[in-house]
N, C-alpha and C. Protein backbone atom coordinates (compact mmCIF):
# COMPACT_ATOMS: atom_id res chain seq x y z
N UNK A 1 21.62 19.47 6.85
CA UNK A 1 22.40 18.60 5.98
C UNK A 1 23.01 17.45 6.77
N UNK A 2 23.52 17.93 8.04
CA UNK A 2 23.59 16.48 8.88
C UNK A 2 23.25 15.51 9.07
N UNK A 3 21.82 16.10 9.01
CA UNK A 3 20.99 14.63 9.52
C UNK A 3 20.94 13.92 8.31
N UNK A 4 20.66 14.27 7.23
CA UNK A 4 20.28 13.90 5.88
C UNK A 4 21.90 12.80 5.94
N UNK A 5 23.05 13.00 6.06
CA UNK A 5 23.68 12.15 5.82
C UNK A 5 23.90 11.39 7.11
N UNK A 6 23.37 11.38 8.02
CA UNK A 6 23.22 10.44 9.00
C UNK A 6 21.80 9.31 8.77
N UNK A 7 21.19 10.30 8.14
CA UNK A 7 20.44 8.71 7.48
C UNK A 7 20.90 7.64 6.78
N UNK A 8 21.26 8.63 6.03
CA UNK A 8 21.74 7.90 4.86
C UNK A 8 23.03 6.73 5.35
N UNK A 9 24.07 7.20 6.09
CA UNK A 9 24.88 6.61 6.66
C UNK A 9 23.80 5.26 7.65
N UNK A 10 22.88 5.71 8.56
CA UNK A 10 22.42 4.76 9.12
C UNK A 10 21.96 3.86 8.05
N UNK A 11 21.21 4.02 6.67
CA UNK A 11 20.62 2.92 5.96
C UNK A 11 21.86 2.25 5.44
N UNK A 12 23.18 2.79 5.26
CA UNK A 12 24.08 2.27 4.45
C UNK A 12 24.86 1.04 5.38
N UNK A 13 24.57 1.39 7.13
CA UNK A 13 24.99 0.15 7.60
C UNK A 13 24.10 -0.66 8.23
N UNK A 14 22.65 -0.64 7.78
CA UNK A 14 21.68 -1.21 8.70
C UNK A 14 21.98 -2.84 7.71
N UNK A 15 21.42 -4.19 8.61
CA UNK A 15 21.49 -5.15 7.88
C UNK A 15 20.51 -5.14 6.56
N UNK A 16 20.97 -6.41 5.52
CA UNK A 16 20.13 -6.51 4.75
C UNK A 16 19.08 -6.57 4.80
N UNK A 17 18.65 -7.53 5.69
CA UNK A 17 16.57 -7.64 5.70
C UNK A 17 15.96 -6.54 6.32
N UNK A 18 16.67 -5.33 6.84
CA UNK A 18 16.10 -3.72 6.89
C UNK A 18 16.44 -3.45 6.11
N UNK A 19 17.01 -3.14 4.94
CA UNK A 19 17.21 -2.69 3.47
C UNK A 19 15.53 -3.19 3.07
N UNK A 20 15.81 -4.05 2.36
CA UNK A 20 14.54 -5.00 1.68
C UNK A 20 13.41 -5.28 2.36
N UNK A 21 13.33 -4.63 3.79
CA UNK A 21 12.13 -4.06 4.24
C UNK A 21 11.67 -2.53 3.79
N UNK A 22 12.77 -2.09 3.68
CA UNK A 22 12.67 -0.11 3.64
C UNK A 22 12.30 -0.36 1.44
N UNK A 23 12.90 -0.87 0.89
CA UNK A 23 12.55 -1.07 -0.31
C UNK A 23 11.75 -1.68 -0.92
N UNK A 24 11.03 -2.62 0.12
CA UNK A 24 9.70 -3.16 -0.21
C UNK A 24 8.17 -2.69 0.37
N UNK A 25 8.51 -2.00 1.04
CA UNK A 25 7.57 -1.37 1.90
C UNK A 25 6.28 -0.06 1.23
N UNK A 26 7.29 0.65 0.10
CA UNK A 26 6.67 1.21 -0.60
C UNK A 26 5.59 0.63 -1.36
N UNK A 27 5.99 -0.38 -2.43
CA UNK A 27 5.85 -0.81 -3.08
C UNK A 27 3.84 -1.59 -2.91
N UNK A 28 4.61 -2.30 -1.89
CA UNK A 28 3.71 -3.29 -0.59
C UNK A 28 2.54 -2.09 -0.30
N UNK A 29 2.71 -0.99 0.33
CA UNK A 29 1.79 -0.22 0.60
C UNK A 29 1.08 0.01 -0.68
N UNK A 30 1.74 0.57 -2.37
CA UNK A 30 0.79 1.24 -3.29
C UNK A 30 -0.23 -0.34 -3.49
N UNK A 31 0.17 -1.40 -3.58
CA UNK A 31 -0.11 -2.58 -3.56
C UNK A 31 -1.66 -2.64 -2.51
N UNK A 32 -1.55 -2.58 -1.38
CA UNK A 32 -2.61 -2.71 -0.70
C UNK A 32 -3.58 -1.98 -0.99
N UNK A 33 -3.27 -0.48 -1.18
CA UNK A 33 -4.22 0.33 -1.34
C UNK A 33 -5.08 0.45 -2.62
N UNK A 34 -4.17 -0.19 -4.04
CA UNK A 34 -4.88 -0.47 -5.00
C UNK A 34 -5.95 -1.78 -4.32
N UNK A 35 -5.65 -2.85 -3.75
CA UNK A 35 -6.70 -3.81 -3.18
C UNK A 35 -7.71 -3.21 -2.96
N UNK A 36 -7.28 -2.23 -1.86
CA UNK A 36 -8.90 -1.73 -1.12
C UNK A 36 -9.27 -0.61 -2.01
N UNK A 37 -8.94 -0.34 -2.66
CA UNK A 37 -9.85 1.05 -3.70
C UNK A 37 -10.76 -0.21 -5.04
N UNK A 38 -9.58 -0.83 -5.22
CA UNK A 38 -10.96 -2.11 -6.02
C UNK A 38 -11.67 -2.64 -5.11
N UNK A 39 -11.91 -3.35 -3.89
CA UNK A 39 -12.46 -4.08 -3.23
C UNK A 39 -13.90 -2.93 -3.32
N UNK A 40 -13.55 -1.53 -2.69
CA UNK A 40 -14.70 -0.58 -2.63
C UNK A 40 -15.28 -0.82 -3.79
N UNK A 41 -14.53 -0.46 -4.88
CA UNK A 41 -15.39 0.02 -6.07
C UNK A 41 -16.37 -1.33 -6.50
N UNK A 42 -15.86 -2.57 -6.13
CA UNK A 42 -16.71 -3.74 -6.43
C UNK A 42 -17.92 -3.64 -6.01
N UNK A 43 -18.13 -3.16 -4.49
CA UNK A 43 -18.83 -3.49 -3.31
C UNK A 43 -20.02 -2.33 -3.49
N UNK A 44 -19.42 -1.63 -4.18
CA UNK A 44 -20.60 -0.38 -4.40
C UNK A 44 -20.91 -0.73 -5.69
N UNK A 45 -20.77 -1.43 -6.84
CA UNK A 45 -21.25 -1.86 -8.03
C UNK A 45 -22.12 -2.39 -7.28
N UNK A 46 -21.76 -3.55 -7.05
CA UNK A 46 -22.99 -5.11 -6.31
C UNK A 46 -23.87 -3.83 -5.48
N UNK A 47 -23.69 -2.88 -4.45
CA UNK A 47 -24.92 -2.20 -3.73
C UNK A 47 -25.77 -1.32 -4.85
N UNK A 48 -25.26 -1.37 -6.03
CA UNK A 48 -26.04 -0.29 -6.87
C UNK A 48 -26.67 -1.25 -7.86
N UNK A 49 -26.27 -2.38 -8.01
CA UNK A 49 -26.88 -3.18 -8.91
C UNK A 49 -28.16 -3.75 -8.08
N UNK A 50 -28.22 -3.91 -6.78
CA UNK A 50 -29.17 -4.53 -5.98
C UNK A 50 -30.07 -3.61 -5.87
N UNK A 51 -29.81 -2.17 -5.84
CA UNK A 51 -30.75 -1.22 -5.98
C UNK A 51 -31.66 -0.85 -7.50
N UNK A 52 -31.05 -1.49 -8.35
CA UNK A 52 -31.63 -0.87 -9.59
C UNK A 52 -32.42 -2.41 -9.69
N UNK A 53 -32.25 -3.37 -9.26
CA UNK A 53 -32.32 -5.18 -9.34
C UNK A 53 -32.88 -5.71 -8.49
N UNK A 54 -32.94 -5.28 -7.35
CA UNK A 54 -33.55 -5.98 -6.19
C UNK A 54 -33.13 -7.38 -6.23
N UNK A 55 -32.52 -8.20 -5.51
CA UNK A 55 -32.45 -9.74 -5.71
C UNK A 55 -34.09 -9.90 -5.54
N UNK A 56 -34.34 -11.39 -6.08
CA UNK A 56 -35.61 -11.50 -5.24
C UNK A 56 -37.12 -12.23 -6.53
């Protein structure tokens, strides 16, 4: 239980732009990872369409 409020105490006096790093950070990460799970899913459409399509 100590530590738990020594975090907490550390976030409560860290400056603002480490706040709004620690609260954007989440966010920012689900963010990227939706990018790259669409970017895949694009990239394997276009490789499966070229397979059923052949450019050419």
């Amino acid at each position: 239980m100590n530590e738990t409020c020594s975090l907490i105490d550390f976030y409560s006096q860290s400056p603002d732009w480490i706040k709004v790093f620690w609260v954007a950070s989440v966010p920012g990460f689900l963010l990227g990872l939706t990018a790259i799970v669409l970017w895949y899913r694009v990239q394997m459409a276009r490789i499966r369409a070229d397979i059923v399509q052949p450019a050419g």
